[in-house]
N, C-alpha and C. Protein backbone atom coordinates (compact mmCIF):
# COMPACT_ATOMS: atom_id res chain seq x y z
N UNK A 1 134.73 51.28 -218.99
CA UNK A 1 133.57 51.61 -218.20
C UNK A 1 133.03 50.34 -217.54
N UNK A 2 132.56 50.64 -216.40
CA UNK A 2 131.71 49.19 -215.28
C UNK A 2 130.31 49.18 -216.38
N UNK A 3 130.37 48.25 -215.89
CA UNK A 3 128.83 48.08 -215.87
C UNK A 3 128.31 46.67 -214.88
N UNK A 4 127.25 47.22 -214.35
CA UNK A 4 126.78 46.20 -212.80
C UNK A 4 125.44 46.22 -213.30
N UNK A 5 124.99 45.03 -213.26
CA UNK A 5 123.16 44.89 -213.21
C UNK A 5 122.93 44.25 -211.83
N UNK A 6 121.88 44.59 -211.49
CA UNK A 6 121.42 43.70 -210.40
C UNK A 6 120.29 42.59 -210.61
N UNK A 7 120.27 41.63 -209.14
CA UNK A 7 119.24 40.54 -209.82
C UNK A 7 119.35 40.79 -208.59
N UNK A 8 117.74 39.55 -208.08
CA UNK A 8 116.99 38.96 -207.16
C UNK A 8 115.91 39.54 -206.50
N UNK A 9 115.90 40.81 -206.64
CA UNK A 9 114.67 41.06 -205.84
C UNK A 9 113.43 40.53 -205.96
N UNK A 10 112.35 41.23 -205.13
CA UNK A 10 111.00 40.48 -205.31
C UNK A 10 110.86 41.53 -203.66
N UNK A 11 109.34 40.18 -203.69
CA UNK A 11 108.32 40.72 -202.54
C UNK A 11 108.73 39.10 -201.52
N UNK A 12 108.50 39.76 -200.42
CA UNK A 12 108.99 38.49 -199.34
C UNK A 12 108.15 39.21 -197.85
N UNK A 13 107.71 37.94 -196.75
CA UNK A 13 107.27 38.50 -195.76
C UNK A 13 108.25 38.78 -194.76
N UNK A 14 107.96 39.76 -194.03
CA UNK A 14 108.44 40.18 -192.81
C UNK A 14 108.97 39.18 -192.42
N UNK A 15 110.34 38.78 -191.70
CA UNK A 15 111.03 37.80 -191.60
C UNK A 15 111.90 36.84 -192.36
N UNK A 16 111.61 37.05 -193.78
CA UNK A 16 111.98 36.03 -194.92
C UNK A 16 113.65 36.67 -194.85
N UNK A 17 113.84 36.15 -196.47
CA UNK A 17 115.20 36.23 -196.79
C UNK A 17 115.20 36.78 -198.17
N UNK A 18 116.07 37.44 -198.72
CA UNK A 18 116.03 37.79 -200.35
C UNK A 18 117.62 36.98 -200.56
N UNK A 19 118.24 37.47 -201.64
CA UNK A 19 119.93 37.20 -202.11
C UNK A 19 119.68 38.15 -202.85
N UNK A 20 120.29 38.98 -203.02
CA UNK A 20 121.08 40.18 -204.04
C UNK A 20 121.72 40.03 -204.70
N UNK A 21 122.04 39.78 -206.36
CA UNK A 21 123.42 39.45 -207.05
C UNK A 21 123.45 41.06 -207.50
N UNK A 22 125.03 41.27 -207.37
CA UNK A 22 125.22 42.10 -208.85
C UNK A 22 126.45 41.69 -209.73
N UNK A 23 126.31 41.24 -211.02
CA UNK A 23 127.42 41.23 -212.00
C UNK A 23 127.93 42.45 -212.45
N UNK A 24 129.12 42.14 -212.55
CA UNK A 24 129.82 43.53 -213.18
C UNK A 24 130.82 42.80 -214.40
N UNK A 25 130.42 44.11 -215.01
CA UNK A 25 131.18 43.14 -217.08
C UNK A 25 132.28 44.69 -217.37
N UNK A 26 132.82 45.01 -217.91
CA UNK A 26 133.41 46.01 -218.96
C UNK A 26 135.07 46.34 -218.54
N UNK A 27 135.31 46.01 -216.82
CA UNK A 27 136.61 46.04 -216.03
C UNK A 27 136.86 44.72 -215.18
N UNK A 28 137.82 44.96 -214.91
CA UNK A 28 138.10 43.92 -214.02
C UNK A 28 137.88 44.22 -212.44
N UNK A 29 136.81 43.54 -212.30
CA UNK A 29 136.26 43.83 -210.84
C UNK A 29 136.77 43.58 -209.56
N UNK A 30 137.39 42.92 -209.85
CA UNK A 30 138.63 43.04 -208.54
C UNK A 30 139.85 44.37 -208.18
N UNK A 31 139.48 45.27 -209.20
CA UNK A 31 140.33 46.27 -208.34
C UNK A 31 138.92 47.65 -208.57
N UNK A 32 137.96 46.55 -207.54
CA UNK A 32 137.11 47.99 -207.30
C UNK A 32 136.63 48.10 -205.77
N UNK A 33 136.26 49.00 -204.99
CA UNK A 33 135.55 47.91 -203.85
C UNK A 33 134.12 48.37 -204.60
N UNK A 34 133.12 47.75 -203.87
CA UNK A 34 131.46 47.25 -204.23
C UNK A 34 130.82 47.65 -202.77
N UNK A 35 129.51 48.22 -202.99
CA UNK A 35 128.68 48.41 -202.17
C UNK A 35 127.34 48.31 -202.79
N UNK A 36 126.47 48.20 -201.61
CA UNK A 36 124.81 48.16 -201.68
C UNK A 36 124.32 48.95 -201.12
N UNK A 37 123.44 50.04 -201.61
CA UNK A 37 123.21 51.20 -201.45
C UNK A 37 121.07 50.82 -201.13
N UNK A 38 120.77 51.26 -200.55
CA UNK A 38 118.71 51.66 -200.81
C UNK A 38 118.38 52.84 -200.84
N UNK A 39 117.65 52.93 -201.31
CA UNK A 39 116.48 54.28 -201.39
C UNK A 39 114.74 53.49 -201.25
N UNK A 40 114.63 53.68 -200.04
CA UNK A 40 113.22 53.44 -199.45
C UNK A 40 112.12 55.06 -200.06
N UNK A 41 111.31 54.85 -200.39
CA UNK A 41 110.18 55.42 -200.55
C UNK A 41 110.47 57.21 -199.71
N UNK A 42 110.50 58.01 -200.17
CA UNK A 42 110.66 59.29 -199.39
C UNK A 42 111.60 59.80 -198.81
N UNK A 43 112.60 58.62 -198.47
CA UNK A 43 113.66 58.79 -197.84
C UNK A 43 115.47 58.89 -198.87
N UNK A 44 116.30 59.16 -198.35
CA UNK A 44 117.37 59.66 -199.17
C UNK A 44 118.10 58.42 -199.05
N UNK A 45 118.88 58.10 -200.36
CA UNK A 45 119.41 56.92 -200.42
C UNK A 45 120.92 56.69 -198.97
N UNK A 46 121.01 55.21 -198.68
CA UNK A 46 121.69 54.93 -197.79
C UNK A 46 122.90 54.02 -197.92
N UNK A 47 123.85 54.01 -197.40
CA UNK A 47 124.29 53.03 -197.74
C UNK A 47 124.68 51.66 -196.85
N UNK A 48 124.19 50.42 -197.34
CA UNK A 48 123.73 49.68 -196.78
C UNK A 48 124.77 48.69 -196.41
N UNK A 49 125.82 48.06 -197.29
CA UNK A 49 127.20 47.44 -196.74
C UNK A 49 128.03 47.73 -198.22
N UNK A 50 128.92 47.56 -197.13
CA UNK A 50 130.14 47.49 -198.54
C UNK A 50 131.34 46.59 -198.05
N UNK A 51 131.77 46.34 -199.46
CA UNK A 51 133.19 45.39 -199.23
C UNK A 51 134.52 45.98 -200.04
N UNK A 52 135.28 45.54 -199.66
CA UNK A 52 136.62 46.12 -200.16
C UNK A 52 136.84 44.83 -201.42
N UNK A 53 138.19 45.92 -201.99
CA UNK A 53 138.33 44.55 -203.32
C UNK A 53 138.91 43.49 -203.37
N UNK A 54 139.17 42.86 -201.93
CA UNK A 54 139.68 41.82 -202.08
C UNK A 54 138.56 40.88 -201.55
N UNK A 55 137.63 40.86 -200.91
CA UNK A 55 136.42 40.72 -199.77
C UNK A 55 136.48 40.68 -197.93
N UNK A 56 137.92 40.95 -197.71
CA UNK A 56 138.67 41.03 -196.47
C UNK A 56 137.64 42.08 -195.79
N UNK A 57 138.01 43.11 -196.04
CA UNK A 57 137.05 44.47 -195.28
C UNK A 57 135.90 44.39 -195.30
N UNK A 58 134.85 44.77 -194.83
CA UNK A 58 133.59 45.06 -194.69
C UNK A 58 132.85 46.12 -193.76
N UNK A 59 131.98 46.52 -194.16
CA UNK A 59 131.02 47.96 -193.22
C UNK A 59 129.62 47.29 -193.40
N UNK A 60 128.59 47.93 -192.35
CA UNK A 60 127.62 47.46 -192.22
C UNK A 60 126.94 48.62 -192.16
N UNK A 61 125.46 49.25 -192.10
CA UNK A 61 125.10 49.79 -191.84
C UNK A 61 124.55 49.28 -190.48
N UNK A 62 124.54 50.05 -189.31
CA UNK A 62 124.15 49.63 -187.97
C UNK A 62 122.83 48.60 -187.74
N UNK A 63 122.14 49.12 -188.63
CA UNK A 63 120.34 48.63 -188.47
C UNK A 63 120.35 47.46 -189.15
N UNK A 64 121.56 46.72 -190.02
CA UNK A 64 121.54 45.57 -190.89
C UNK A 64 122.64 44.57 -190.23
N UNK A 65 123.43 45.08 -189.42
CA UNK A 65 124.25 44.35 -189.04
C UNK A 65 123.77 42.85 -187.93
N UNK A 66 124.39 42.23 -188.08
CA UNK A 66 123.77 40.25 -187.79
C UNK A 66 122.78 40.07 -189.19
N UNK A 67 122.30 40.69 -190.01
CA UNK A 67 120.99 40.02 -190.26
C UNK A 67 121.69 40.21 -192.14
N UNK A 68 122.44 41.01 -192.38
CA UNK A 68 123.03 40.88 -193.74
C UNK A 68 124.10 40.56 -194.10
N UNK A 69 124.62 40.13 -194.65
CA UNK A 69 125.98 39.59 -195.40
C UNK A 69 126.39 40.06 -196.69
N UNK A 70 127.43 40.82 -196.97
CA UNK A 70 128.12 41.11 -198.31
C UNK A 70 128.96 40.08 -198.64
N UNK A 71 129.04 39.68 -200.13
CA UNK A 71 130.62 38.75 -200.48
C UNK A 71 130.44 39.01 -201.73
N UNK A 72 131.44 38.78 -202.12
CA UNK A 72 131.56 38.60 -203.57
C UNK A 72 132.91 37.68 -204.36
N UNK A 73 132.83 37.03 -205.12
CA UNK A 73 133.33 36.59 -205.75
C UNK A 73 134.26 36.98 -207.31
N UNK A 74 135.74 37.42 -207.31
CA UNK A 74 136.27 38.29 -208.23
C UNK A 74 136.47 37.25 -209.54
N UNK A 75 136.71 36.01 -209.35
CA UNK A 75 136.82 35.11 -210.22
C UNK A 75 135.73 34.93 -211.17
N UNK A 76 134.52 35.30 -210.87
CA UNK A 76 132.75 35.39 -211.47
C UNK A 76 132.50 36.99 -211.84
N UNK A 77 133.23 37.98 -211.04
CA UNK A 77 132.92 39.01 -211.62
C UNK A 77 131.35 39.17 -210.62
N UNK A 78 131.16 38.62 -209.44
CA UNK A 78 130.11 39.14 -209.18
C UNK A 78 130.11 39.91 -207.59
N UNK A 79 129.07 39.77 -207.09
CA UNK A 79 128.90 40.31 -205.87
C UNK A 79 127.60 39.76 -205.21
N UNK A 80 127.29 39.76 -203.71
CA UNK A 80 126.11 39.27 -203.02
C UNK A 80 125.81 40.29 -201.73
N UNK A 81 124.61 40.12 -201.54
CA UNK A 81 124.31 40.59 -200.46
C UNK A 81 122.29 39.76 -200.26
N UNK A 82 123.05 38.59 -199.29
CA UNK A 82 121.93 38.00 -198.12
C UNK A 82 121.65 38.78 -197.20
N UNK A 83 120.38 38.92 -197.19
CA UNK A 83 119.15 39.63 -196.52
C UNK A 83 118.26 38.89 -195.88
N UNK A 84 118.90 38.34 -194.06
CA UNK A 84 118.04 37.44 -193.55
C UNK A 84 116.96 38.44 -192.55
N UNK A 85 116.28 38.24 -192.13
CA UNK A 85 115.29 38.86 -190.79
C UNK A 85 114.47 39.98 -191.38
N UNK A 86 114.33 40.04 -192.41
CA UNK A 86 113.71 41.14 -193.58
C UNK A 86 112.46 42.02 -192.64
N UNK A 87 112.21 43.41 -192.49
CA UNK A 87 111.75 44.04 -192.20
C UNK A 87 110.59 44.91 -193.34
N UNK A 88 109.28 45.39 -192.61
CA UNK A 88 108.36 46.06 -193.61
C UNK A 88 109.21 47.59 -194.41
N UNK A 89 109.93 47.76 -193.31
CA UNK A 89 110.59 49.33 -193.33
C UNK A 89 112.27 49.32 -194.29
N UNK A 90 112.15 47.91 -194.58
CA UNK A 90 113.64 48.03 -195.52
C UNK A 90 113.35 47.71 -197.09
N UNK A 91 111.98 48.13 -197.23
CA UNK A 91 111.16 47.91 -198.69
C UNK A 91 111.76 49.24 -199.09
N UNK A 92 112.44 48.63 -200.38
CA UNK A 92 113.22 50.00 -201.27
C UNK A 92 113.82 49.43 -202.17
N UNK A 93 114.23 50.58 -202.86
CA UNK A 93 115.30 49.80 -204.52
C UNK A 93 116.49 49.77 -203.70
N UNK A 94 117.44 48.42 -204.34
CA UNK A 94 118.77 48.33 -203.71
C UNK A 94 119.55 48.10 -204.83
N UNK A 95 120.60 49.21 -204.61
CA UNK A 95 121.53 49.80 -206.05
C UNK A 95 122.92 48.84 -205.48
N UNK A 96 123.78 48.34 -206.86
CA UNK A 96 124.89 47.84 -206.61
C UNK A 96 125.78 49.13 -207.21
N UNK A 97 126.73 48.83 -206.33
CA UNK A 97 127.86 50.34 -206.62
C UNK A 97 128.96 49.78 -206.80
N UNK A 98 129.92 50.78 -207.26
CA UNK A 98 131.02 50.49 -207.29
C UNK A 98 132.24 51.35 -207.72
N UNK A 99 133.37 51.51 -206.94
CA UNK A 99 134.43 52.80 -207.11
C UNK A 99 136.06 51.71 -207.58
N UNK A 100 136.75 52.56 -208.05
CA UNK A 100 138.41 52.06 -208.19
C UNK A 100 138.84 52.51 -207.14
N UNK A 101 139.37 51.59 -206.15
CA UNK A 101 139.25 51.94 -204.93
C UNK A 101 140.43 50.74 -203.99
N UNK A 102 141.31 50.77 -203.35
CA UNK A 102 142.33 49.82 -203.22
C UNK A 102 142.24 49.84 -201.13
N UNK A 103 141.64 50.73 -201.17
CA UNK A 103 141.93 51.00 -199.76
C UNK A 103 140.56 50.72 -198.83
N UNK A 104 140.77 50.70 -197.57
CA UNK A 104 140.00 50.16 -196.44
C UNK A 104 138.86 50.77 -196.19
N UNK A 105 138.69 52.72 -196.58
CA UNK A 105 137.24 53.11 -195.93
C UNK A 105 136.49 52.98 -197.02
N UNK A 106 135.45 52.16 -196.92
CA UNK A 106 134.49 51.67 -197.85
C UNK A 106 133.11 53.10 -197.54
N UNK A 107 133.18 54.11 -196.36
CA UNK A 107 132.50 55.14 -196.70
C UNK A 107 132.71 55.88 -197.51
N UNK A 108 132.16 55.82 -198.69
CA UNK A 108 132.48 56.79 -199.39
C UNK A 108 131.88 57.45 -200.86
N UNK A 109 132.32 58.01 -202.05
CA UNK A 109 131.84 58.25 -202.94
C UNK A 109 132.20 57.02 -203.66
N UNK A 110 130.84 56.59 -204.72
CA UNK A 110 130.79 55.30 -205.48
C UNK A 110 130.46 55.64 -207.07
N UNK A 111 130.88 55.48 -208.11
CA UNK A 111 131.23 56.02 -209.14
C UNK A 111 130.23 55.24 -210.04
N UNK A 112 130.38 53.95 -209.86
CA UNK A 112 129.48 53.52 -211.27
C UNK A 112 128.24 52.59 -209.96
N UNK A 113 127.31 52.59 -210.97
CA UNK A 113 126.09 52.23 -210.09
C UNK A 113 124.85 51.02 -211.27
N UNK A 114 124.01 50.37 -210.69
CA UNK A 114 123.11 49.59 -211.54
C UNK A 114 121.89 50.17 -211.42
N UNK A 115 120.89 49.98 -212.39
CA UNK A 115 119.49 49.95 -212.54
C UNK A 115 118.76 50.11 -211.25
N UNK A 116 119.21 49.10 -210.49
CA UNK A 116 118.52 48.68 -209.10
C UNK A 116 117.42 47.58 -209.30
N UNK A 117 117.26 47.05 -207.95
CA UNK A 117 116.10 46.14 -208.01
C UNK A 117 115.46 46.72 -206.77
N UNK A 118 113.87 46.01 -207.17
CA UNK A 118 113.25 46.18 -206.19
C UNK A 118 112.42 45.30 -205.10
N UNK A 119 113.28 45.36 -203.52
CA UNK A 119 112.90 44.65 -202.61
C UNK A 119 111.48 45.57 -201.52
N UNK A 120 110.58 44.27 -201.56
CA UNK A 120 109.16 44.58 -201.18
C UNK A 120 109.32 43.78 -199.81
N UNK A 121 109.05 44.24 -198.76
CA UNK A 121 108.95 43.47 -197.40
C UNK A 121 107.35 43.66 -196.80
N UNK A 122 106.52 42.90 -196.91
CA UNK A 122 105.24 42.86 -196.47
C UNK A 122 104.65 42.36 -194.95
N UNK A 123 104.12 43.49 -194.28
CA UNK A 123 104.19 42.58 -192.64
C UNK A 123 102.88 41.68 -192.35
């Protein structure tokens, strides 16, 4: 079984920056791909980028693209996602995911998931 926690959130102003970690312990995380998922306040969870398991591939969600970055590191067992140009409207919990998964469309169903953290964007 995965298991992923997440770290870094907090409260930051309109414009700032966060870093996102998630560790993953129980498999070997390199044959999974990883994504970052939100659920903003009222609204239905999204998914926000993802990477494939080698860190080659990547997806963006349209509204994050220039301003976020996924990577991760398989040798650490971890994962990232930088959050530059931070918006009031992208205040939400941001879930680290993750599927056994070898192939390129990173849309998709994500199997094991973390706690979440929670990012506050204040304008």
């Amino acid at each position: 079984q995965l298991q992923l926690v997440e770290s870094g959130g907090g409260s930051v102003q309109a414009g700032g920056s966060l870093r996102l970690s998630c560790a993953a312990s129980g498999r070997t995380f390199s044959g999974y791909a990883m994504a970052w998922f939100r659920r903003a306040p009222g609204k239905e969870r999204e998914l926000v980028a993802a990477i494939n398991w080698s860190g080659i591939i990547t997806y963006y969600h349209d509204s994050v693209k220039g301003r976020f970055t996924i990577s991760r590191d398989n040798t650490k067992n971890t994962g990232q996602l930088q959050m530059n140009s931070l918006k009031p409207e992208e205040t939400a919990i941001y879930y680290c995911a993750a599927v056994s998964y070898a192939g390129n469309n990173l849309v998709r169903t994500y199997d094991y998931w973390g706690q979440g953290t929670q990012v506050t964007v204040s304008s």
